[in-house]
Protein backbone atom coordinates (compact mmCIF):
# COMPACT_ATOMS: atom_id res chain seq x y z
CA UNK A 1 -42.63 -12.70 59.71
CA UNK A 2 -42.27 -11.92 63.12
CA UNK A 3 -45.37 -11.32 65.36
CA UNK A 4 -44.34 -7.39 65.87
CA UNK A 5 -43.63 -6.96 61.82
CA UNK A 6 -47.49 -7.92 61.73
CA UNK A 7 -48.96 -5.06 63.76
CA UNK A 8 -50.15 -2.21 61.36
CA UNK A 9 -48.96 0.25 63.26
CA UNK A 10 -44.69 -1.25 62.92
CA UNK A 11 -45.83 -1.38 58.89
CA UNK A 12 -47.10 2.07 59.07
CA UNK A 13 -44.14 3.60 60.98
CA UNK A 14 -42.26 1.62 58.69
CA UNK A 15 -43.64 2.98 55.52
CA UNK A 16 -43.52 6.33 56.44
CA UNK A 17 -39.79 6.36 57.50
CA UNK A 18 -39.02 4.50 53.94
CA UNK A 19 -40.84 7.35 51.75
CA UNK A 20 -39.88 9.96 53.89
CA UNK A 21 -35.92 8.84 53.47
CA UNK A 22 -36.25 8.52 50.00
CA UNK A 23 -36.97 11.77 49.45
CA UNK A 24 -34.23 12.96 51.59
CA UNK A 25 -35.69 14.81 54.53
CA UNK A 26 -34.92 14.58 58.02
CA UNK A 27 -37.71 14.11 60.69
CA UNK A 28 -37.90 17.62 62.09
CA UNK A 29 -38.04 18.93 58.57
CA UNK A 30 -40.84 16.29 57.66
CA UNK A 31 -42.40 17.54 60.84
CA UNK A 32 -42.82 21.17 59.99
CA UNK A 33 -44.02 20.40 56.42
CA UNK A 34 -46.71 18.14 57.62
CA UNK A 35 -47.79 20.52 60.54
CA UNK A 36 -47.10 17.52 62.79
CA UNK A 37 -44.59 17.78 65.68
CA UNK A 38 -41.10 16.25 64.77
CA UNK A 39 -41.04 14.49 67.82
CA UNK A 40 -44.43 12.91 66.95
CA UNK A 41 -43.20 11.25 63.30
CA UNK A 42 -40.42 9.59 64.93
CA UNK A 43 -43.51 8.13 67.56
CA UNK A 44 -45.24 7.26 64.12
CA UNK A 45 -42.20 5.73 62.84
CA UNK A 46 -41.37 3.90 65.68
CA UNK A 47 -44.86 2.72 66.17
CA UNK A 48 -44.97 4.11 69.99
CA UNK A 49 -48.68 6.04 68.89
CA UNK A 50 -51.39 5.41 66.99
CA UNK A 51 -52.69 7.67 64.18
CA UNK A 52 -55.80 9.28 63.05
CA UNK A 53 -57.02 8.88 59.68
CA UNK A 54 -56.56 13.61 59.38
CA UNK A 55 -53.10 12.68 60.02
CA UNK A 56 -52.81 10.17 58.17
CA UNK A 57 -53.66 11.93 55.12
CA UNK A 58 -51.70 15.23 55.81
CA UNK A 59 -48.65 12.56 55.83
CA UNK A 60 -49.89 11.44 52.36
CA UNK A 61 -50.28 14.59 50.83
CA UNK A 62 -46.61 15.68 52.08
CA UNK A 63 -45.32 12.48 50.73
CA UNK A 64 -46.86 13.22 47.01
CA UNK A 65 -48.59 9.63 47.05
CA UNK A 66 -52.31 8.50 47.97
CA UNK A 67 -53.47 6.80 51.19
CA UNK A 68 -53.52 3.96 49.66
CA UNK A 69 -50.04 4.03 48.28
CA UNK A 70 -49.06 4.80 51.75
CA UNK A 71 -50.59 1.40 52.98
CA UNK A 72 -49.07 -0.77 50.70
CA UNK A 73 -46.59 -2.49 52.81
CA UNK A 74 -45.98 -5.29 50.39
CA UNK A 75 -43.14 -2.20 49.63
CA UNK A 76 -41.19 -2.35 52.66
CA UNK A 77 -39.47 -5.79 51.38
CA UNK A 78 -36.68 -3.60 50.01
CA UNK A 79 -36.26 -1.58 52.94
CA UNK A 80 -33.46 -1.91 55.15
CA UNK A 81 -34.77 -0.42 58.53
CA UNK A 82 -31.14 -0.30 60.12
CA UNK A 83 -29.96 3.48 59.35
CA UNK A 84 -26.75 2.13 59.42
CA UNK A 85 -26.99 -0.37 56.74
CA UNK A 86 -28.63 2.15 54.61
CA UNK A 87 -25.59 4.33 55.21
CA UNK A 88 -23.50 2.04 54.62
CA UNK A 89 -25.38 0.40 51.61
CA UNK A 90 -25.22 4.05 50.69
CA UNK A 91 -21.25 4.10 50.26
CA UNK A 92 -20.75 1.01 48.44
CA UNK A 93 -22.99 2.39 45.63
CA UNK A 94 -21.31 5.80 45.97
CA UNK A 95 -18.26 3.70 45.62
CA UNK A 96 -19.26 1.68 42.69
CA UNK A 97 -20.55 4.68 40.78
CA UNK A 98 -16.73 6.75 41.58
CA UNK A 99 -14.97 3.54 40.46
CA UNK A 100 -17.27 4.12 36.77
């Protein structure tokens, strides 16, 4: 694991982008939800600030799953960060499933 993959805030920003994709909703949506600034969950998910515990837990809530569930980064080893893997990750499964 690279040095940067290591610092709690990258796994954090990480985390939250992965839950907040799979449920579908873009950051600026996310944002409003959450009360947060849209601006200020992509500097969470991009690990460019660092987060107080409120927030943290406002994030939580929004997501549906506990603080601790939140933390688990042992989760991110399925998550492709690239958006446009996912995308295209996306298709071949769309694929797949029109082919069925």
């Amino acid at each position: 694991m690279k040095e940067e993959e290591k610092n709690i805030n990258v796994l954090f920003g990480k985390r939250v982008r992965q839950l907040r994709e799979q449920k579908g909703i873009s950051q600026e949506q996310f944002g409003f939800d959450v009360g947060l600034h849209r601006t200020y969950i992509g500097q969470i998910e991009r690990a460019e600030k660092n987060i107080t515990l409120k927030n943290i837990e406002k994030i939580a809530k929004q997501l549906n799953v506990n603080v601790s569930e939140l933390l688990d980064f042992s989760k991110l080893d399925d998550f492709d960060e690239k958006p446009s893997k996912r995308r295209k990750n996306q298709k071949n499964i769309d694929n797949v499933d029109e082919k069925n």
